[in-house]
C-alpha atoms as a PDB file:
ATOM      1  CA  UNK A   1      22.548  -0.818  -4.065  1.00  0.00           C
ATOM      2  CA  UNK A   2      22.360  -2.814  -0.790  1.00  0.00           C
ATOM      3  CA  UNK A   3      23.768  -5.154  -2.469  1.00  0.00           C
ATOM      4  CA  UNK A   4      27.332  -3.580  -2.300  1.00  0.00           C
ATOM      5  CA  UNK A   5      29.837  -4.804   0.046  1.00  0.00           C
ATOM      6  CA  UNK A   6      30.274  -2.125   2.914  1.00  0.00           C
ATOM      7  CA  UNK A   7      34.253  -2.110   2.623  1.00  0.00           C
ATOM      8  CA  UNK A   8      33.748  -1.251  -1.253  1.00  0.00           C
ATOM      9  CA  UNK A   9      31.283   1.022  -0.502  1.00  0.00           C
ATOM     10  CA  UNK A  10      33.372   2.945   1.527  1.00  0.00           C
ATOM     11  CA  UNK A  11      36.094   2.443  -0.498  1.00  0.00           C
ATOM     12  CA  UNK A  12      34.592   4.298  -3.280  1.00  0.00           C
ATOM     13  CA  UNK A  13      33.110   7.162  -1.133  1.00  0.00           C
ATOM     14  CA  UNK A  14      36.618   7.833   0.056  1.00  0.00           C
ATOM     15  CA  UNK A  15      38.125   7.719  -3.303  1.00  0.00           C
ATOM     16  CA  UNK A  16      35.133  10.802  -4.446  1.00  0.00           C
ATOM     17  CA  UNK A  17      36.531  12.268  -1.477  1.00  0.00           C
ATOM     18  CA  UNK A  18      40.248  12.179  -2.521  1.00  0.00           C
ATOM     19  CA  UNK A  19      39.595  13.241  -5.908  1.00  0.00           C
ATOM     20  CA  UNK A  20      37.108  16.043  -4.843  1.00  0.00           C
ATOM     21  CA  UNK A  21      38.566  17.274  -1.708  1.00  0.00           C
ATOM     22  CA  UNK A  22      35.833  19.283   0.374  1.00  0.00           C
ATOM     23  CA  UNK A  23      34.562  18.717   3.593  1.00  0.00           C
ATOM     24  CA  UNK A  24      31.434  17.567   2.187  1.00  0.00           C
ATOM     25  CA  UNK A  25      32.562  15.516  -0.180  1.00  0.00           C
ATOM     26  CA  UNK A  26      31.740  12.301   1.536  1.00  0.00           C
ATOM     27  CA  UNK A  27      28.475  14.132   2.471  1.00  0.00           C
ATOM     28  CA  UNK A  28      27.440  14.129  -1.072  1.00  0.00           C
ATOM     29  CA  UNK A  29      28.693  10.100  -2.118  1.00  0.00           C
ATOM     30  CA  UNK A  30      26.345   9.945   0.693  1.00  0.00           C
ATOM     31  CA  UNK A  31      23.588  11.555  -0.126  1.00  0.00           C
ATOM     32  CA  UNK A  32      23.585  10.046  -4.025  1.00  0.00           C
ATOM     33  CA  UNK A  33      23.404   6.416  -2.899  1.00  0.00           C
ATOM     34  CA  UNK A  34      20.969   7.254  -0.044  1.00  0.00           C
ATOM     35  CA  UNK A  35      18.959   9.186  -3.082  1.00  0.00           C
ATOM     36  CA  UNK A  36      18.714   6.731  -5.602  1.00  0.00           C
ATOM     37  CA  UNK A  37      18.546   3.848  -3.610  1.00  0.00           C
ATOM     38  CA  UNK A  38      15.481   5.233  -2.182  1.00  0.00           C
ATOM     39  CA  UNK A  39      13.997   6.349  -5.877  1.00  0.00           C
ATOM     40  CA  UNK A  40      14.722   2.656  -6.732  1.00  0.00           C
ATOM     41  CA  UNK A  41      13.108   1.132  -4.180  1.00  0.00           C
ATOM     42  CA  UNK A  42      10.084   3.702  -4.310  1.00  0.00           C
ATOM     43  CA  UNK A  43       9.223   3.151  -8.061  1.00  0.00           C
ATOM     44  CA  UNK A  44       9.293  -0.649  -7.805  1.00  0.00           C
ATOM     45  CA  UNK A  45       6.881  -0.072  -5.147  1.00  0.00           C
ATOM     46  CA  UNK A  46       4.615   2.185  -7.144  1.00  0.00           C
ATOM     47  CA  UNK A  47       4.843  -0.140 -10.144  1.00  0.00           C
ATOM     48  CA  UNK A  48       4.565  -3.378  -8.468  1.00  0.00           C
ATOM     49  CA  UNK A  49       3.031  -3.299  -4.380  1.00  0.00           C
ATOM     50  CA  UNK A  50       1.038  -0.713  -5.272  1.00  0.00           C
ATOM     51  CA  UNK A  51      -0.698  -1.671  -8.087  1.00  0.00           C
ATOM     52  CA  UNK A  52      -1.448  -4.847  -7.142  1.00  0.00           C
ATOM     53  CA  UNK A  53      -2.806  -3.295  -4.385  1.00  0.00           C
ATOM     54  CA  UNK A  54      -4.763  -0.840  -5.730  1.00  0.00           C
ATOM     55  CA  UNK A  55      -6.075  -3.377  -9.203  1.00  0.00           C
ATOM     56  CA  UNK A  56      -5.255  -6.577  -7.426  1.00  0.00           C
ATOM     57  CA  UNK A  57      -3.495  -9.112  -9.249  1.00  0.00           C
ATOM     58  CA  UNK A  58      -3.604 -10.315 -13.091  1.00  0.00           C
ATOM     59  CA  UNK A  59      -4.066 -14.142 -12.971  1.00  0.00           C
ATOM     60  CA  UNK A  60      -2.634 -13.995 -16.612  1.00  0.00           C
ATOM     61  CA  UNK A  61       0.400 -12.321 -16.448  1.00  0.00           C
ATOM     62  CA  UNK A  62       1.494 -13.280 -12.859  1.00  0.00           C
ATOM     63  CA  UNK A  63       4.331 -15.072 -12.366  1.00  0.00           C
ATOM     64  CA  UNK A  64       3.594 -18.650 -11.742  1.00  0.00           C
ATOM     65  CA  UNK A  65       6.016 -19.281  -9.001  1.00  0.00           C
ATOM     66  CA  UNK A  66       7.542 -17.442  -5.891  1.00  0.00           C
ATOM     67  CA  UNK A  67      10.887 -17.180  -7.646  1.00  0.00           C
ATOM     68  CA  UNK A  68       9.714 -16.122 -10.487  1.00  0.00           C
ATOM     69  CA  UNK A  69       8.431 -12.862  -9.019  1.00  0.00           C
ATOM     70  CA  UNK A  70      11.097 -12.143  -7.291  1.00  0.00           C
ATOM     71  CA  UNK A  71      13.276 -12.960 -11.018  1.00  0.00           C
ATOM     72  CA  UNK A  72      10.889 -10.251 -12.116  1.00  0.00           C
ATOM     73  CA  UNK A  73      11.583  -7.702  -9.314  1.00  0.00           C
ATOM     74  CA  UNK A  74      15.188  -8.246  -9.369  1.00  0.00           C
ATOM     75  CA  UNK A  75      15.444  -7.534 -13.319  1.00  0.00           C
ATOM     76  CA  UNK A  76      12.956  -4.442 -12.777  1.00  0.00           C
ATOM     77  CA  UNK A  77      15.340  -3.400 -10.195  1.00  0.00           C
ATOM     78  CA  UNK A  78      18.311  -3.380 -12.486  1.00  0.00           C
ATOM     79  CA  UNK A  79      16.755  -1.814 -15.070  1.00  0.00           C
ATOM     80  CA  UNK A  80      15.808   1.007 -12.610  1.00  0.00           C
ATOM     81  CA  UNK A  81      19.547   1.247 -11.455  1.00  0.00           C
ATOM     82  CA  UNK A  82      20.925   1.338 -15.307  1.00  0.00           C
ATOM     83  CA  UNK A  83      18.645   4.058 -16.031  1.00  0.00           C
ATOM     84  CA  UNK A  84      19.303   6.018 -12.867  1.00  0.00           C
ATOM     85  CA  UNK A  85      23.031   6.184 -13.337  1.00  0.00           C
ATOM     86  CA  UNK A  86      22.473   7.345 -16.754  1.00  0.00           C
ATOM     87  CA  UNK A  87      20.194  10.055 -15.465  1.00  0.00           C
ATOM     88  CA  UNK A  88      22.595  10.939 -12.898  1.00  0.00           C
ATOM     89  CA  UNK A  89      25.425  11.354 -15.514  1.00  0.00           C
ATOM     90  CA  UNK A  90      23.357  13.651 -17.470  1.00  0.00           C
ATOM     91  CA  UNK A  91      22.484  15.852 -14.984  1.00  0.00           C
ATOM     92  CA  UNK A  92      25.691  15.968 -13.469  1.00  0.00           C
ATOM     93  CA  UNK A  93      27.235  16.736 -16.774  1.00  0.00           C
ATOM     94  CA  UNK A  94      24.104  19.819 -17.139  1.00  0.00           C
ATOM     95  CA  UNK A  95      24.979  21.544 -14.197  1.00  0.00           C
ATOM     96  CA  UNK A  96      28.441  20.652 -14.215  1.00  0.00           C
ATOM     97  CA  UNK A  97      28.848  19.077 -11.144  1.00  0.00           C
ATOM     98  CA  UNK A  98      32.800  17.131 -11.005  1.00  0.00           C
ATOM     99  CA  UNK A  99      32.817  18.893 -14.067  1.00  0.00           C
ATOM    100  CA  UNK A 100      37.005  18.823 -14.126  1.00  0.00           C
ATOM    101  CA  UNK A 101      36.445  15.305 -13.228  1.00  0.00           C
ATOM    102  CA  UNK A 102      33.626  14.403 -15.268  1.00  0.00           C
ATOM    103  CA  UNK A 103      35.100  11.049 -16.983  1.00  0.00           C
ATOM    104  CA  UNK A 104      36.229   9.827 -13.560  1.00  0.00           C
ATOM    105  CA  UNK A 105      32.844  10.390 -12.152  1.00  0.00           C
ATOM    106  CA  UNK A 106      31.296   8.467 -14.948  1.00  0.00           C
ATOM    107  CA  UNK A 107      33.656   5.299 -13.982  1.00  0.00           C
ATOM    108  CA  UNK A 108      33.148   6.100  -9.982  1.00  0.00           C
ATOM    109  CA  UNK A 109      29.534   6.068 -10.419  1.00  0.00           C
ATOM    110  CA  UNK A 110      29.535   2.766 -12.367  1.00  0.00           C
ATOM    111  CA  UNK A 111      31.508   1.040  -9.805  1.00  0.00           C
ATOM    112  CA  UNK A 112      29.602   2.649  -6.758  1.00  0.00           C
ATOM    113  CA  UNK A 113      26.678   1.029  -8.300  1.00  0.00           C
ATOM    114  CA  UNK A 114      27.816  -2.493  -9.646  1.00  0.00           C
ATOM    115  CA  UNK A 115      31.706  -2.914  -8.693  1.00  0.00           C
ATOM    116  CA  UNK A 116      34.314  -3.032 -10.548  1.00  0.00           C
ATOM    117  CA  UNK A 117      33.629  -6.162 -13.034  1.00  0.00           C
ATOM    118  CA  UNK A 118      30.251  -4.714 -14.440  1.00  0.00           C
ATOM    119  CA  UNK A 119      28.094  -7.170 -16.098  1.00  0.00           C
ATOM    120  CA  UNK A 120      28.758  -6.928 -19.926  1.00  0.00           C
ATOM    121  CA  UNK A 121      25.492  -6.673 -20.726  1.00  0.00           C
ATOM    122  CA  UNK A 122      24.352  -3.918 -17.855  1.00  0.00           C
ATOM    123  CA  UNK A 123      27.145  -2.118 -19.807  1.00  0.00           C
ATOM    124  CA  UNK A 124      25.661  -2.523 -23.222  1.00  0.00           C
ATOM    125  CA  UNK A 125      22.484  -1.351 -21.671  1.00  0.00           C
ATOM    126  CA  UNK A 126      24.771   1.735 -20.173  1.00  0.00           C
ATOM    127  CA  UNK A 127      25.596   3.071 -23.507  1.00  0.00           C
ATOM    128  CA  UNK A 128      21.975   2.245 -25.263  1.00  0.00           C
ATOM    129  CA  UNK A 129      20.389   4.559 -22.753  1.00  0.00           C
ATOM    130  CA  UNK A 130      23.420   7.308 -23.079  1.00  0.00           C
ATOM    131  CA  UNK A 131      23.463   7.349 -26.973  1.00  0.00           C
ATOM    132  CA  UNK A 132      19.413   8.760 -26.766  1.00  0.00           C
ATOM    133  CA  UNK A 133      17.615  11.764 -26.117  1.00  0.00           C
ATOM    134  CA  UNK A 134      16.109  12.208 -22.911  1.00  0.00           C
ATOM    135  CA  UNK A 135      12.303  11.246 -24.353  1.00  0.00           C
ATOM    136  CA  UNK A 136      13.830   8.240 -26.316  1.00  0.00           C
ATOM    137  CA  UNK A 137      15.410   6.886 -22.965  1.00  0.00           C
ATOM    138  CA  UNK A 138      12.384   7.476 -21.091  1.00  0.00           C
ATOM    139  CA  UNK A 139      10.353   5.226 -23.803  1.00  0.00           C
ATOM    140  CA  UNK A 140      13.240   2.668 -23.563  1.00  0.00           C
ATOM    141  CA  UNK A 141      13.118   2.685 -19.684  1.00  0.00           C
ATOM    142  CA  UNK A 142       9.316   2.204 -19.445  1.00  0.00           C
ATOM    143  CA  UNK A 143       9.203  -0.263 -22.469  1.00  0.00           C
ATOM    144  CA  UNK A 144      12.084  -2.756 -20.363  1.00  0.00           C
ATOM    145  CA  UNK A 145      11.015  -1.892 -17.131  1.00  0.00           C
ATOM    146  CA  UNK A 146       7.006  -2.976 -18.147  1.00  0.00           C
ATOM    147  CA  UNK A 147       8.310  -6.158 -19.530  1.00  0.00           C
ATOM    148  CA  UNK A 148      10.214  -7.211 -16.728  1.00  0.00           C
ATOM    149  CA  UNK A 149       6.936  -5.943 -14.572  1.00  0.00           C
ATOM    150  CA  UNK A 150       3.866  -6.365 -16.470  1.00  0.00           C
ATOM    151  CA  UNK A 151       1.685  -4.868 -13.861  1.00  0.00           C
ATOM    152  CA  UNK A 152       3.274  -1.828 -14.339  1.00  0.00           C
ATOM    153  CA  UNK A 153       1.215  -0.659 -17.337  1.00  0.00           C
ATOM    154  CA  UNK A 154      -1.158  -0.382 -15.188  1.00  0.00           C
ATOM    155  CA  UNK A 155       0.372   2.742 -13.230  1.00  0.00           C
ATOM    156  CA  UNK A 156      -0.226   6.229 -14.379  1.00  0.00           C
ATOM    157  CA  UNK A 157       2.049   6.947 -16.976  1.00  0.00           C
ATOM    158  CA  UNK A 158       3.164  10.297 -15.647  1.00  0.00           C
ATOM    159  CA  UNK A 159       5.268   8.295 -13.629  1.00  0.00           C
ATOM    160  CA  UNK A 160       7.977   8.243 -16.395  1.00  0.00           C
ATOM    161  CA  UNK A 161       8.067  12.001 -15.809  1.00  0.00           C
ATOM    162  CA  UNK A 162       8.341  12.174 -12.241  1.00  0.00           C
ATOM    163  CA  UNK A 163      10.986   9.838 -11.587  1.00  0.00           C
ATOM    164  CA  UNK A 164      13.450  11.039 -14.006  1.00  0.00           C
ATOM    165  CA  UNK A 165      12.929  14.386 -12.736  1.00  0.00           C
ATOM    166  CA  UNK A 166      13.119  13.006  -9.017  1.00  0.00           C
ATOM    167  CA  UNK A 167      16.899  11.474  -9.726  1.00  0.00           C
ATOM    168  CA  UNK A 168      17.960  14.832 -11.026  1.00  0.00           C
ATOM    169  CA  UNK A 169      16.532  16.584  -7.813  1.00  0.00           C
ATOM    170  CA  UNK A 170      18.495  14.060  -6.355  1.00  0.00           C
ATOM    171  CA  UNK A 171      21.775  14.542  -7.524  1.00  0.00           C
ATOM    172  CA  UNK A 172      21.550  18.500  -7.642  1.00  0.00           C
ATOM    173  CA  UNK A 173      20.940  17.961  -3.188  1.00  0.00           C
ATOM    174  CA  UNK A 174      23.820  15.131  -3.433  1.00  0.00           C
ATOM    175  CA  UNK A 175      26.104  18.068  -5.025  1.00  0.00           C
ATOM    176  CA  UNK A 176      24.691  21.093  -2.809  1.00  0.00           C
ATOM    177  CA  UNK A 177      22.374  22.718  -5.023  1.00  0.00           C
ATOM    178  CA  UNK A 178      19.027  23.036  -3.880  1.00  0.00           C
ATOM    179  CA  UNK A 179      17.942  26.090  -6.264  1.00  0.00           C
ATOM    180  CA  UNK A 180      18.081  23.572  -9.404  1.00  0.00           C
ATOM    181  CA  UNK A 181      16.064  21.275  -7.134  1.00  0.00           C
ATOM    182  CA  UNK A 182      13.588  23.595  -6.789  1.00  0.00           C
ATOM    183  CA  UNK A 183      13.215  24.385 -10.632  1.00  0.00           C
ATOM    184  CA  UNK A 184      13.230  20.752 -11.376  1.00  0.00           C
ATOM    185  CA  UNK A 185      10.690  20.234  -8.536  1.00  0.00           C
ATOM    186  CA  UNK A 186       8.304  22.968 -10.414  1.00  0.00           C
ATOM    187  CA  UNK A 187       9.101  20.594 -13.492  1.00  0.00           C
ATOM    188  CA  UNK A 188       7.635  18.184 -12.016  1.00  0.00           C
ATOM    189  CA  UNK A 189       4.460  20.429 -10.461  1.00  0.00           C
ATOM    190  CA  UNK A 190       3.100  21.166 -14.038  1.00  0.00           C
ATOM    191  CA  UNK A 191       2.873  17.564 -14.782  1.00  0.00           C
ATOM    192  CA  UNK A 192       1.395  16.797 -11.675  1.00  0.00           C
ATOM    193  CA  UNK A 193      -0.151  20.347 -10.195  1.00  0.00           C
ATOM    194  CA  UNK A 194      -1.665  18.663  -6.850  1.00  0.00           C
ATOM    195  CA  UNK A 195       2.221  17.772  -6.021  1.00  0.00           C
ATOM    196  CA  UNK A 196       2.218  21.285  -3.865  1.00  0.00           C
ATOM    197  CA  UNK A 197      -0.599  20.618  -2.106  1.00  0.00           C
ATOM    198  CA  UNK A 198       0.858  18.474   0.211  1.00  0.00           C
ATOM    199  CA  UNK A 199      -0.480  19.770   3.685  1.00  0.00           C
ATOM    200  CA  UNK A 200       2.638  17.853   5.429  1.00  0.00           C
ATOM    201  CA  UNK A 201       6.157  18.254   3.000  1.00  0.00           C
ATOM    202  CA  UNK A 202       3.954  21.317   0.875  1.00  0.00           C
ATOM    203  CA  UNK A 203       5.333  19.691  -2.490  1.00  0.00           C
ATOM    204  CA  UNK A 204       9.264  20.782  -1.230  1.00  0.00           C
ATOM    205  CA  UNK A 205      12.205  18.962  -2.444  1.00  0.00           C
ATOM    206  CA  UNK A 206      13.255  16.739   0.249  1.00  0.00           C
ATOM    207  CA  UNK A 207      16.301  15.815   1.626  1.00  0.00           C
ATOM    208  CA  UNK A 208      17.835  12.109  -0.428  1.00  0.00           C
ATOM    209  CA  UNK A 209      16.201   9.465   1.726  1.00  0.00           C
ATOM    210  CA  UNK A 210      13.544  11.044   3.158  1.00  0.00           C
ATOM    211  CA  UNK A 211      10.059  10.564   2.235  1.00  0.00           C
ATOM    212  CA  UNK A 212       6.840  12.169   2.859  1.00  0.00           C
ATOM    213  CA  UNK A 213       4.014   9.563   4.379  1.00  0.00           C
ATOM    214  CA  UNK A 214       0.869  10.993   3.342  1.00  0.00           C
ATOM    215  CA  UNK A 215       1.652  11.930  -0.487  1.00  0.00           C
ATOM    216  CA  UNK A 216       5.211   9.849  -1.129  1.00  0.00           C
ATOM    217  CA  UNK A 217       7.439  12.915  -2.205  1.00  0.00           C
ATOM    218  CA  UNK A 218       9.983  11.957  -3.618  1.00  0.00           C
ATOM    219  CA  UNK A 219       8.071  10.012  -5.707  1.00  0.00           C
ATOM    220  CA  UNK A 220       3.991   9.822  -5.250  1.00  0.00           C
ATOM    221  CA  UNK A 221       1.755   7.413  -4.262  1.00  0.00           C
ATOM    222  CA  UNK A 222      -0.742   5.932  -6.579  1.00  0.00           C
ATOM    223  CA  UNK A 223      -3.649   8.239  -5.878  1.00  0.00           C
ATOM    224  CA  UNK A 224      -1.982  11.807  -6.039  1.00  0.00           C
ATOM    225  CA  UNK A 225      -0.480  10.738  -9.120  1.00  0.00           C
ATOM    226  CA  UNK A 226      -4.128  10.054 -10.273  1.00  0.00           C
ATOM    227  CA  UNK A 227      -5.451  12.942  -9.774  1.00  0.00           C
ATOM    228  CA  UNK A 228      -6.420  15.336 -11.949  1.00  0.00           C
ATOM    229  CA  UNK A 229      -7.307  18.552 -10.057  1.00  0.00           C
END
């Protein structure tokens, strides 16, 4: 999302404010690009920095040139942002957040994220992820997001639970409601049980754009998400 102009971005933010009224309306456009972008940036870490780090890197399936890893990131990076929105959108539309202006948050959101000419294609991709159920999209999401990243088999697969758990969290503090966090959070917990035990953030839902340095909350670093007890 840094890739948005700054007068569009506020532009937008002021239009979710018009339609939305509220004093924290601008407070929560806010808070939902400051979420996501974070989540977005986070994963690719996770699925690329950190596992070369952690495996070091495949002489086979590395890209053979400087721009071609950064093709790679930048395609894994879109992919992340396509399924995001979607994610958003369907937990938006489960708690009923904008609920009386659910269609116009569905074309806000889409032009918060990519402007208001949309790729065709990122479109195409738009609907493919909304027409599935939430396991289907998280098969599709890891499937597209390992081939743009091939390292990324390589991280632990509970991964594609936590995340799309971690953009709901993020939307439901974006909109105000920090009880749903907190049942989405313990979502999250039984996949990953050593999430609470966290001696700095204690495994709490944190506020969009803040993360925790020694486990990663929002989304975990490599070796609390490989643990097992």
């Amino acid at each position: 999302m840094e890739t948005i102009a700054q007068d569009r971005s506020a532009e937008v933010r002021a239009e979710f404010k018009q339609r939305l009224g509220g004093q924290t309306s601008i407070d929560t456009a806010d808070s939902l690009c400051r979420g996501v972008t974070t989540l977005r940036k986070l994963l690719v870490t996770r699925l690329h920095n950190d596992v070369e780090a952690q495996f070091g890197i495949d002489t086979i399936r590395a890209p053979s040139t400087k721009e071609e890893a950064r093709r790679e990131v930048r395609n894994a990076g879109t992919e992340i942002e396509v399924y995001s929105a979607v994610v958003v959108l369907a937990e938006a539309a489960h708690s009923g957040y904008a609920k009386a202006h659910f269609s116009w948050f569905c074309e806000w959101l889409t032009r918060l994220f990519w402007g208001d000419h949309p790729d065709v294609a990122l479109l195409e991709r738009l609907r493919d992820y909304d027409q599935l159920t939430d396991g289907e999209r998280r098969r599709m999401f890891a499937s597209h997001v390992e081939q743009a990243l091939p390292e990324a088999t390589s991280a632990p697969l509970v991964i594609y639970r936590l995340y799309p758990r971690a953009v709901r969290i993020a939307t439901s503090l974006a909109f105000g409601d920090r009880l749903r966090a907190s049942d989405i959070r313990n979502e999250q917990i039984a996949y990953l049980p050593v999430i609470a035990d966290c001696h700095e953030c204690h495994g709490a839902p944190l506020d969009n754009g803040e993360i925790c340095h020694q486990c990663g909350n929002p989304l975990w670093k490599l070796n609390w998400m490989n643990a097992t007890d």
